[in-house]
Every structure is written in C-alpha cells, then in structure tokens.
C-alpha atoms as a PDB file:
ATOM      1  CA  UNK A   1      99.758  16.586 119.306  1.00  0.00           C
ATOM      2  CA  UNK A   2     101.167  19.553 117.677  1.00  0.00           C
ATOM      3  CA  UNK A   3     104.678  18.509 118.907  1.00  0.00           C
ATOM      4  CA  UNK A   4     104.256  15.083 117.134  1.00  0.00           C
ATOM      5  CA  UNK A   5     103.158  16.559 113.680  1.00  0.00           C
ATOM      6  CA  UNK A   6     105.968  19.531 113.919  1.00  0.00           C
ATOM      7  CA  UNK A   7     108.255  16.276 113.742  1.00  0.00           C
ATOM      8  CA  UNK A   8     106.942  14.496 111.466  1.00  0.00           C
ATOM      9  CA  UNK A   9     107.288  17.048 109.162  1.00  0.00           C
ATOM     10  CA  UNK A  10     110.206  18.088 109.764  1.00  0.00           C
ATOM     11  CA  UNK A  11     111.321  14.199 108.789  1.00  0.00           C
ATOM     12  CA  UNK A  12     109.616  13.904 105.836  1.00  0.00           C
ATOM     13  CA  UNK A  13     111.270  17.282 104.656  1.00  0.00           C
ATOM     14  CA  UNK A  14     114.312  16.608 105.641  1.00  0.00           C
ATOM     15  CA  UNK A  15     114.159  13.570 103.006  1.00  0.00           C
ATOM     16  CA  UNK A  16     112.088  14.773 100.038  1.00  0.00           C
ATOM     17  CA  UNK A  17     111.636  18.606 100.159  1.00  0.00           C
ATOM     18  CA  UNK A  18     114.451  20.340 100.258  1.00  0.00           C
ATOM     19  CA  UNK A  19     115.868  19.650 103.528  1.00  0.00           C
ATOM     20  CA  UNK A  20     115.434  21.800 106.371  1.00  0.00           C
ATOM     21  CA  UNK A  21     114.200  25.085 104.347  1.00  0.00           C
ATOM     22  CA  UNK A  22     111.175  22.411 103.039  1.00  0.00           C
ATOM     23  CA  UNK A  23     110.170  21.819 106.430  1.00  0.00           C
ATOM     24  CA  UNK A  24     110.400  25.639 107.191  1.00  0.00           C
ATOM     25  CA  UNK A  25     107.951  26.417 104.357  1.00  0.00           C
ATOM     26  CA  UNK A  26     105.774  23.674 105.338  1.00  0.00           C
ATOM     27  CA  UNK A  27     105.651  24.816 109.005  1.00  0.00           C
ATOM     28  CA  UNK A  28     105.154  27.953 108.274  1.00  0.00           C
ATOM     29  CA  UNK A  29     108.530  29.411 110.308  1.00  0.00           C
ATOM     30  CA  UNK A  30     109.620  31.172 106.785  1.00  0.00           C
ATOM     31  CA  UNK A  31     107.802  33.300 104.510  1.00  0.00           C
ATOM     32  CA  UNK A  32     110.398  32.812 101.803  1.00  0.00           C
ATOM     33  CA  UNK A  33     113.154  30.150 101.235  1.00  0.00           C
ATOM     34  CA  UNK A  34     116.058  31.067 103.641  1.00  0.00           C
ATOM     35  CA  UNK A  35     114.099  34.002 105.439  1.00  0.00           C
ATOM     36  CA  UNK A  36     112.910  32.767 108.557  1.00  0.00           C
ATOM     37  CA  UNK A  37     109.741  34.985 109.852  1.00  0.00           C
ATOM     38  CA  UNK A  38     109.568  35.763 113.416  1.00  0.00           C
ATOM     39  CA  UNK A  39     106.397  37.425 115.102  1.00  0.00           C
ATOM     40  CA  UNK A  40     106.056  40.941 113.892  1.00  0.00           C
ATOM     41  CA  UNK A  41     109.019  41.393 111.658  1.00  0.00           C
ATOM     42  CA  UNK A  42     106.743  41.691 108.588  1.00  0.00           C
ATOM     43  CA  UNK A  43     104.416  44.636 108.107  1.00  0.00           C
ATOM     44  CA  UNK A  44     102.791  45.242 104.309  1.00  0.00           C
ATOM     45  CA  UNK A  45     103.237  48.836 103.426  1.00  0.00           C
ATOM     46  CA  UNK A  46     102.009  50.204  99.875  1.00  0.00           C
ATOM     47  CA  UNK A  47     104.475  51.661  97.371  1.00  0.00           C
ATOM     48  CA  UNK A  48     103.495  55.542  97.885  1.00  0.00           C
ATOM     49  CA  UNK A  49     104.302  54.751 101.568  1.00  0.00           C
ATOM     50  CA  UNK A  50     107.715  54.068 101.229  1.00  0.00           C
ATOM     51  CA  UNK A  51     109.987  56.585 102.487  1.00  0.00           C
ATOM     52  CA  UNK A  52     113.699  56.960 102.896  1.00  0.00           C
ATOM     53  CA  UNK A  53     115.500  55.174 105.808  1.00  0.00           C
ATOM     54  CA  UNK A  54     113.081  51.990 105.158  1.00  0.00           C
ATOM     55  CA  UNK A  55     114.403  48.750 105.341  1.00  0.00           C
ATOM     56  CA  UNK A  56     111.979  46.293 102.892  1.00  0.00           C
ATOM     57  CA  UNK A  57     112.239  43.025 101.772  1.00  0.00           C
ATOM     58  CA  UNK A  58     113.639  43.027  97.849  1.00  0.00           C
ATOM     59  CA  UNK A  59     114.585  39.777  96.042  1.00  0.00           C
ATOM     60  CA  UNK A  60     114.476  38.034  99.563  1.00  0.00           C
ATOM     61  CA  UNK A  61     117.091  40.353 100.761  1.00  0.00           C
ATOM     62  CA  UNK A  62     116.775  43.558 103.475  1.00  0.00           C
ATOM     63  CA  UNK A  63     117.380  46.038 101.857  1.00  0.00           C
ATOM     64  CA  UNK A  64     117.710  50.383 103.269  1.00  0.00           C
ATOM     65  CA  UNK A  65     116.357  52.684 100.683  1.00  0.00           C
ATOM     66  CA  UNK A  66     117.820  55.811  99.992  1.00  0.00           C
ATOM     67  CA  UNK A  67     115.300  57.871  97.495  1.00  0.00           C
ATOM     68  CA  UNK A  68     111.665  57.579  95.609  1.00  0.00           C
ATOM     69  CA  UNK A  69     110.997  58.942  92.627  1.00  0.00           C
ATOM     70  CA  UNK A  70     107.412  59.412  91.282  1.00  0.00           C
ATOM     71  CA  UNK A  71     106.610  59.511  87.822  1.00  0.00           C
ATOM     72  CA  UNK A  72     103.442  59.126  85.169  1.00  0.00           C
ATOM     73  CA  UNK A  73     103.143  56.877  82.682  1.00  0.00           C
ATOM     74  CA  UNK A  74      99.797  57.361  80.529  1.00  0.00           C
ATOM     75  CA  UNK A  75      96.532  58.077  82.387  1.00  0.00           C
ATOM     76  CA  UNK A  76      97.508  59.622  85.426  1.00  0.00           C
ATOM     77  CA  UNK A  77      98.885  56.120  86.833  1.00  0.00           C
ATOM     78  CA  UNK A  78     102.047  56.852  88.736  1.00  0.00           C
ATOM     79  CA  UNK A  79     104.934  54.399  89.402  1.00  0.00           C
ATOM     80  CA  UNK A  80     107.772  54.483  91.993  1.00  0.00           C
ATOM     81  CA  UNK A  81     111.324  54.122  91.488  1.00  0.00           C
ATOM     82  CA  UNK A  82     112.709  52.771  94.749  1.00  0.00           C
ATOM     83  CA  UNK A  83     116.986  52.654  94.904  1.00  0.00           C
ATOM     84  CA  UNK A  84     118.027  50.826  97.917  1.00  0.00           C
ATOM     85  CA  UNK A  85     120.861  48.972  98.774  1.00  0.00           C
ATOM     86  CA  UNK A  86     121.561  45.663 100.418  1.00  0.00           C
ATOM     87  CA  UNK A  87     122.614  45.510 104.129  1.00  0.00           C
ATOM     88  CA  UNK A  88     124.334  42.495 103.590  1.00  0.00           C
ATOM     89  CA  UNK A  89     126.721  43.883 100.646  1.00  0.00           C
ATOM     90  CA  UNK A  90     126.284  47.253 100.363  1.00  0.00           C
ATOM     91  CA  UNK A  91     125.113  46.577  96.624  1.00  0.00           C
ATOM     92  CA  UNK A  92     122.955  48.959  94.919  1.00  0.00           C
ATOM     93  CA  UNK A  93     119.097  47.953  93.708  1.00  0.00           C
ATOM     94  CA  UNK A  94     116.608  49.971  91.979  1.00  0.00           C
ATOM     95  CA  UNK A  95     112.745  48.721  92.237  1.00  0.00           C
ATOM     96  CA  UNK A  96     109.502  50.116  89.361  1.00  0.00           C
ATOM     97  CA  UNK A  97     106.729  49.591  91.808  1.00  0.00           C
ATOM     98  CA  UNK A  98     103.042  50.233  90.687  1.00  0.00           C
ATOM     99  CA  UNK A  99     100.819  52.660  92.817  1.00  0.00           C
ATOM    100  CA  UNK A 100      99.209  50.662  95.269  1.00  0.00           C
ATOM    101  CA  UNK A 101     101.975  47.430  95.316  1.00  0.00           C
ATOM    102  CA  UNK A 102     102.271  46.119  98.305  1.00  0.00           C
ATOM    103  CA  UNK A 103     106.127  45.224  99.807  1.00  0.00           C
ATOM    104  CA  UNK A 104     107.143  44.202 103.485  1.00  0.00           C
ATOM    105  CA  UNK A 105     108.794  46.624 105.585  1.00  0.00           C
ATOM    106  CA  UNK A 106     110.971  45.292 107.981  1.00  0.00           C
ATOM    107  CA  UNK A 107     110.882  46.302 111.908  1.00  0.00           C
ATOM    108  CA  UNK A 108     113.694  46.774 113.932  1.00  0.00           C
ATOM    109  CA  UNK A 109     115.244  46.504 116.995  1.00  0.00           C
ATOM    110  CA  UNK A 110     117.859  48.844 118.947  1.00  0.00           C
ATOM    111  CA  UNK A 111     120.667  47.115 120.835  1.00  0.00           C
ATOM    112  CA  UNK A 112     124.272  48.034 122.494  1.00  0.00           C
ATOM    113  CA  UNK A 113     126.781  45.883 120.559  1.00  0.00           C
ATOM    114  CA  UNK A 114     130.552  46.217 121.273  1.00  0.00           C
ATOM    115  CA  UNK A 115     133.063  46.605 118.069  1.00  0.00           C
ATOM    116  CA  UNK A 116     135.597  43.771 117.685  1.00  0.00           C
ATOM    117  CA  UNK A 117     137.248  44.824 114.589  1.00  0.00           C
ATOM    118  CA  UNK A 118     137.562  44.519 110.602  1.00  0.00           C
ATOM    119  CA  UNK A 119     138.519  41.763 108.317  1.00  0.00           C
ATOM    120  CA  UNK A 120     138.094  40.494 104.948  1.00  0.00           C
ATOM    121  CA  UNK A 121     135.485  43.307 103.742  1.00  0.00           C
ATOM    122  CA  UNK A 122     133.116  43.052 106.760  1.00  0.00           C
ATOM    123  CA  UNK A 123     133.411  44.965 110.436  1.00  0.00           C
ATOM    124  CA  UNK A 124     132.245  42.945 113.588  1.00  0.00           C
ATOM    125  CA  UNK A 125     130.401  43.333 116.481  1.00  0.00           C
ATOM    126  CA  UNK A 126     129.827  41.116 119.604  1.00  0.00           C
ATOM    127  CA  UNK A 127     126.390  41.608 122.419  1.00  0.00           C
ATOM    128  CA  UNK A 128     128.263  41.272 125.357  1.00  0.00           C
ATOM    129  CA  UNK A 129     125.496  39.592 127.101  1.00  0.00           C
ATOM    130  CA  UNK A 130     125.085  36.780 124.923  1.00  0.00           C
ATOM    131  CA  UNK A 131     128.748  37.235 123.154  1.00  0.00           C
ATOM    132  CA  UNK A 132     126.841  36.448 120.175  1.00  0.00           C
ATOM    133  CA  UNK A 133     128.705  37.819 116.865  1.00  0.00           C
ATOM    134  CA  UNK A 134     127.240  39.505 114.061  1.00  0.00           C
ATOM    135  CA  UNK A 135     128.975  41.172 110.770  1.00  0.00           C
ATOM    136  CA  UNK A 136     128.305  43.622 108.491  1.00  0.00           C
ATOM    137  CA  UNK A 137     129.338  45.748 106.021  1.00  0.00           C
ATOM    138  CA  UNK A 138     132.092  48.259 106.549  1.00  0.00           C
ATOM    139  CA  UNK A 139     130.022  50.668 104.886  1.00  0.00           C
ATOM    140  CA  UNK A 140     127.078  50.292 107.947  1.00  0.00           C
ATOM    141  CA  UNK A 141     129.566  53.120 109.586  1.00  0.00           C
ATOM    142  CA  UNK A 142     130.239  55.395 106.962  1.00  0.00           C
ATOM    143  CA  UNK A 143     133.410  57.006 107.558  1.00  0.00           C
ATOM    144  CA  UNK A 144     133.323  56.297 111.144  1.00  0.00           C
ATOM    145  CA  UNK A 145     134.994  53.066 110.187  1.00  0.00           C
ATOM    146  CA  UNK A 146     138.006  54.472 109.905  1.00  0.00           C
ATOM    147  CA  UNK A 147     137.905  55.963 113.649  1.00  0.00           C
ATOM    148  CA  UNK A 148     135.775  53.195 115.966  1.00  0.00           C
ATOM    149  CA  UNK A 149     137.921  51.844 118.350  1.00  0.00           C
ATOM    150  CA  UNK A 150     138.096  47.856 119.232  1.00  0.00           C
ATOM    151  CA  UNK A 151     135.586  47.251 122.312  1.00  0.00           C
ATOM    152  CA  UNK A 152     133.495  50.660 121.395  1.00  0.00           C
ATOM    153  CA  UNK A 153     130.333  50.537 122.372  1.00  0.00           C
ATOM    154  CA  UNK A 154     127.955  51.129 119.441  1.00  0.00           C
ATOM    155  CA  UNK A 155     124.509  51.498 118.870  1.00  0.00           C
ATOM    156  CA  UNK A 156     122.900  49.550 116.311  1.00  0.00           C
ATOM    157  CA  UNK A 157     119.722  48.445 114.965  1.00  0.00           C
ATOM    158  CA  UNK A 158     119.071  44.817 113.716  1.00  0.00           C
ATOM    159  CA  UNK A 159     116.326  42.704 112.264  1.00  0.00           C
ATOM    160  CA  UNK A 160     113.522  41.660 114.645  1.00  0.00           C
ATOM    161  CA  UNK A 161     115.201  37.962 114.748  1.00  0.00           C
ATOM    162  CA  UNK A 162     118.649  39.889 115.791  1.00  0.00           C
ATOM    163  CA  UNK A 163     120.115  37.774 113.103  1.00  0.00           C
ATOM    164  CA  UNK A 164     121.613  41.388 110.724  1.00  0.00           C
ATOM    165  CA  UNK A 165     122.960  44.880 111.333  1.00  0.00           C
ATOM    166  CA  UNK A 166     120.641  46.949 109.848  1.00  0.00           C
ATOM    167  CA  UNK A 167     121.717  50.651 110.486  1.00  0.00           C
ATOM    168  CA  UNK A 168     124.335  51.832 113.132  1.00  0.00           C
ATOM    169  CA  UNK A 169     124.202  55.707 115.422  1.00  0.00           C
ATOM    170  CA  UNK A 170     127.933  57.102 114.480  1.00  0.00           C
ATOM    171  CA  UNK A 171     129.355  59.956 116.104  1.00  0.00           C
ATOM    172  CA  UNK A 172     129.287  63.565 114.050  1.00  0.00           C
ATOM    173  CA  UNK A 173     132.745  64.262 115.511  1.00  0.00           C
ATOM    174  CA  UNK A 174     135.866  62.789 116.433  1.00  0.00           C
ATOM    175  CA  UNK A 175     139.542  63.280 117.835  1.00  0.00           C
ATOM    176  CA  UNK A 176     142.393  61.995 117.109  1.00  0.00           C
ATOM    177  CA  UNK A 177     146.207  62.986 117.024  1.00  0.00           C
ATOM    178  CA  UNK A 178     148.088  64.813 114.406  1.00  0.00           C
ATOM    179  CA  UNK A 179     151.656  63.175 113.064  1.00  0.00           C
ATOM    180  CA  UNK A 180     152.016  65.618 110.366  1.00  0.00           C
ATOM    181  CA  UNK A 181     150.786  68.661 108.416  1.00  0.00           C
ATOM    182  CA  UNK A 182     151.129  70.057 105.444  1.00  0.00           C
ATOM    183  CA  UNK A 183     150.200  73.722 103.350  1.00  0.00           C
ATOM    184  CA  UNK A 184     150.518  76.910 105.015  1.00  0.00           C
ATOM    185  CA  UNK A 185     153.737  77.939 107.401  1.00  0.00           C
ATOM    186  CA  UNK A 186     154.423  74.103 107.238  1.00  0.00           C
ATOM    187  CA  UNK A 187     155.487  74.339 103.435  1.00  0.00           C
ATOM    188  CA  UNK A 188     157.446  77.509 104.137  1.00  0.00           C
ATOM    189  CA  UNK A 189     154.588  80.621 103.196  1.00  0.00           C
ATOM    190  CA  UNK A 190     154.635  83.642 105.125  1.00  0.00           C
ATOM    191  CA  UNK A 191     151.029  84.135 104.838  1.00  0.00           C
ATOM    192  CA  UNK A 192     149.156  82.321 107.447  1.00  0.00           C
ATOM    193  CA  UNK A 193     147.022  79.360 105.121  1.00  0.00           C
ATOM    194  CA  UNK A 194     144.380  76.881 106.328  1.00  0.00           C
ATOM    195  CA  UNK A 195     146.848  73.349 107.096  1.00  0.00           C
ATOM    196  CA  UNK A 196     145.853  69.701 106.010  1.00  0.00           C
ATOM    197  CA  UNK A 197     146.655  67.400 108.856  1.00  0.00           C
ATOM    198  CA  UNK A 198     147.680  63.462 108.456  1.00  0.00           C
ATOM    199  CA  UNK A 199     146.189  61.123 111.428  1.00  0.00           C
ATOM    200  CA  UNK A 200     148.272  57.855 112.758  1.00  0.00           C
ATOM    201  CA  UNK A 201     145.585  55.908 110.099  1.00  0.00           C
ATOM    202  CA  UNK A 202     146.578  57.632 107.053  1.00  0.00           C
ATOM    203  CA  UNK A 203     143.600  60.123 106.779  1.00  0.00           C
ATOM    204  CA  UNK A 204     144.206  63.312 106.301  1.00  0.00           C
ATOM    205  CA  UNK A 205     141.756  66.407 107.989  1.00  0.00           C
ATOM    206  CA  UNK A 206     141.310  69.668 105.704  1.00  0.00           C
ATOM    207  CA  UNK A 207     141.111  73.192 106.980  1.00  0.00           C
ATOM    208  CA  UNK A 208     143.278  73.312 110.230  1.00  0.00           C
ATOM    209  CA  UNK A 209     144.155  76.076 111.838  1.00  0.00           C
ATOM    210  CA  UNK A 210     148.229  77.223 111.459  1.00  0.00           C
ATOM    211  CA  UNK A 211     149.113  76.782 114.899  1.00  0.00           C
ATOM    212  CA  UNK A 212     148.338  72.637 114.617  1.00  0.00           C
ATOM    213  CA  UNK A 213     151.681  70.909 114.890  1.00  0.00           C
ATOM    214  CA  UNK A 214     152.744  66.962 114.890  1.00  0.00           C
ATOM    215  CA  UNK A 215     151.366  65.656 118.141  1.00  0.00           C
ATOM    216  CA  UNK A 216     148.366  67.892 118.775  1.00  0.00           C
ATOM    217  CA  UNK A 217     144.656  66.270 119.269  1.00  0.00           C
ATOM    218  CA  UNK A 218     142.268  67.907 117.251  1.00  0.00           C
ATOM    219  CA  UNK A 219     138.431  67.327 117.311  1.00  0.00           C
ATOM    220  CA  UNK A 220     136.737  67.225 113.537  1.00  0.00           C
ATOM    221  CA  UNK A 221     133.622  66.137 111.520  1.00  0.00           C
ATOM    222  CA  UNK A 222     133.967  62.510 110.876  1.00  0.00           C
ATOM    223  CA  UNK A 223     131.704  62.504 107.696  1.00  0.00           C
ATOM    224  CA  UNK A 224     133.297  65.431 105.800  1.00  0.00           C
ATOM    225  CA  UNK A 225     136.613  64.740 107.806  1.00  0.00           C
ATOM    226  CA  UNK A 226     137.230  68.688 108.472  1.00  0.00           C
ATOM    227  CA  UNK A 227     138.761  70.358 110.865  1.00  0.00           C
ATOM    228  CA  UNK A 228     136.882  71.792 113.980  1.00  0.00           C
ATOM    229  CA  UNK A 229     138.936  72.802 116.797  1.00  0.00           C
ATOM    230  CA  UNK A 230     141.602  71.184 119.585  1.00  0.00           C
ATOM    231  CA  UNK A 231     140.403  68.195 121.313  1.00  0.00           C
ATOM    232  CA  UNK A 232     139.470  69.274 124.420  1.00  0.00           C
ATOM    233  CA  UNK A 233     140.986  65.856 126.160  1.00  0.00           C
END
C-alpha cells in the first residue's frame, strides 16, 4: 500500500540519498532541495506578469520584488530586470528574465500573530493559538520596528506552509511621549520655529509645533517620522 512504499523510501533515502531531503525529492513533498511544496503554494507566472509586491521563488529562496524594468535587446525581444529582495535577510537580488520565462509566484496567507520582541538581527512573532514562533527580519516592519509594542497584535502574511513572514500591515501613525525638544523657543529664539522632538527610544520627530514640551504625547507618521498633532489619548 501507499503507506508501505512512502516508508520504504523514506529508508532507503535516509541511507543513500541524501538523507531526509532525498526522500523528499523522491516523494515528491519538495519541488527543490530544502523547499517543501504544499498544495497550492506554487503558481507559474510569465516574466511580463510580474509586478511589484510579488513574492517568487529566486535561487530557492522567497523573495518580494520591488521594481521591473523592460528593455530591448536586438529584434524587438524584450527582457526584464526583476530587483527583489530576500524575506529571509533582507538581501538585495536582481533577476534578467527573457519574455515569456516562466518563475513561481508564491501564494499567501493572512494571519493575526502577536509580537514578542527583537534579538540578534531578527524580530519575533508567536500565533497565539498554536504558540508557534516564527522570525523575521527587522526590516519586515519598516520603521514601525522601532514603535511595536511586546504582545501587539500584528497582521502578517506568510507562506502557504505558514513556515515565513512574508509581508506585515504597519500602522501609518503612531504616538508616543516627548522627553525632550530641541530648535525653536527651546534653544532660546524669539521667533516661533518648527521643534524636533526626542522619544524615550532615541528617535527623534521633525516639525513639531512650539508649544510641545518634555512629557507631551504626540501622534506622527511612523514612516517619515514627522510630526502630526497631540495624541489624542
């Protein structure tokens, strides 16, 4: 029965071809060594197709890609230049794909995933049903990283097999409170100037309005980290 032969493989593998990845190719649970393929996670798209935002497979790696160029080389026969960069590491690939080549596009899933903290390069989430724990790169929040608090709920998307982060839903704005300021009245001007603000975390907020003291909440745009207004908490 199928049971018995899944086994048996799996045995002989184990001993001759390259251990349990060998048995993974031979049963057909991977399409490439270390990449184990799960129902639906693969979908061929052609080259022209790709667009921004995609997560493909590159050098058996997921990888989000940020722009496509198109340019002609003799004959009217166009190429792509695909730059991407790894979820895993954040590091930066670019791709010369022919019209018409065929890579595999990644599908995601979207889960609730609760923030732990940050260590060693790489920010960590737990699903609180399963208490499972995934990492990522600190990068996957963009500047929010700096702000997330631990146990935050986040929303994230992973890989099909829930095995990577693939892309997490920040905020646009934040609060936090001020500990110090600096420009304007606070350096001794008469004229009234726009203030820089310094947060408990060392990051500083541009373009606050003069009447923002030490220990006032302000609300402001977590990407460009400027000011917006008082925090209305």
């Amino acid at each position: 029965n199928i049971l018995i032969r899944t086994m048996a493989a799996y045995v002989l593998c184990t001993r001759g071809c390259g251990g349990l990845r060998g048995w993974l190719r031979m049963s057909g649970l991977a399409k490439n060594p270390g990449i184990v393929q799960t129902q639906k996670r693969w979908r061929q798209i052609k080259s022209q197709e790709i667009i921004p935002g995609n997560i493909i497979e590159y050098k058996q790696q997921m990888c989000r890609v940020e722009a496509v160029d198109t340019t002609m080389q003799g004959r009217g026969s166009n190429f792509y230049v695909v730059d991407m960069r790894s979820v895993k590491n954040n590091k930066k690939h670019s791709a010369r794909l022919r019209s018409g080549e065929k890579v595999e596009l990644i599908e995601l899933k979207r889960v609730t995933m609760q923030y732990l903290y940050q260590d060693g390069g790489e920010v960590y989430f737990m699903d609180p049903d399963t208490f499972e724990q995934l990492s990522a790169h600190p990068s996957l929040l963009g500047k929010y990283q700096y702000y997330v608090t631990e146990g935050e709920q986040v929303e994230v998307q992973t890989s099909e097999d829930g095995s990577s982060i693939v892309f997490a839903e920040t905020p646009t704005f934040a609060d936090a409170e001020v500990v110090s300021v600096s420009g304007g009245a606070a350096a001794g001007r008469a004229t009234a100037e726009k203030l820089t603000a310094t947060l408990a975390n060392g990051r500083v907020i541009t373009g606050c309005a003069k009447h923002i003291e030490p220990g006032t909440r302000i609300q402001f745009k977590v990407e460009t980290e400027d000011y917006v207004g008082r925090s209305n908490d």
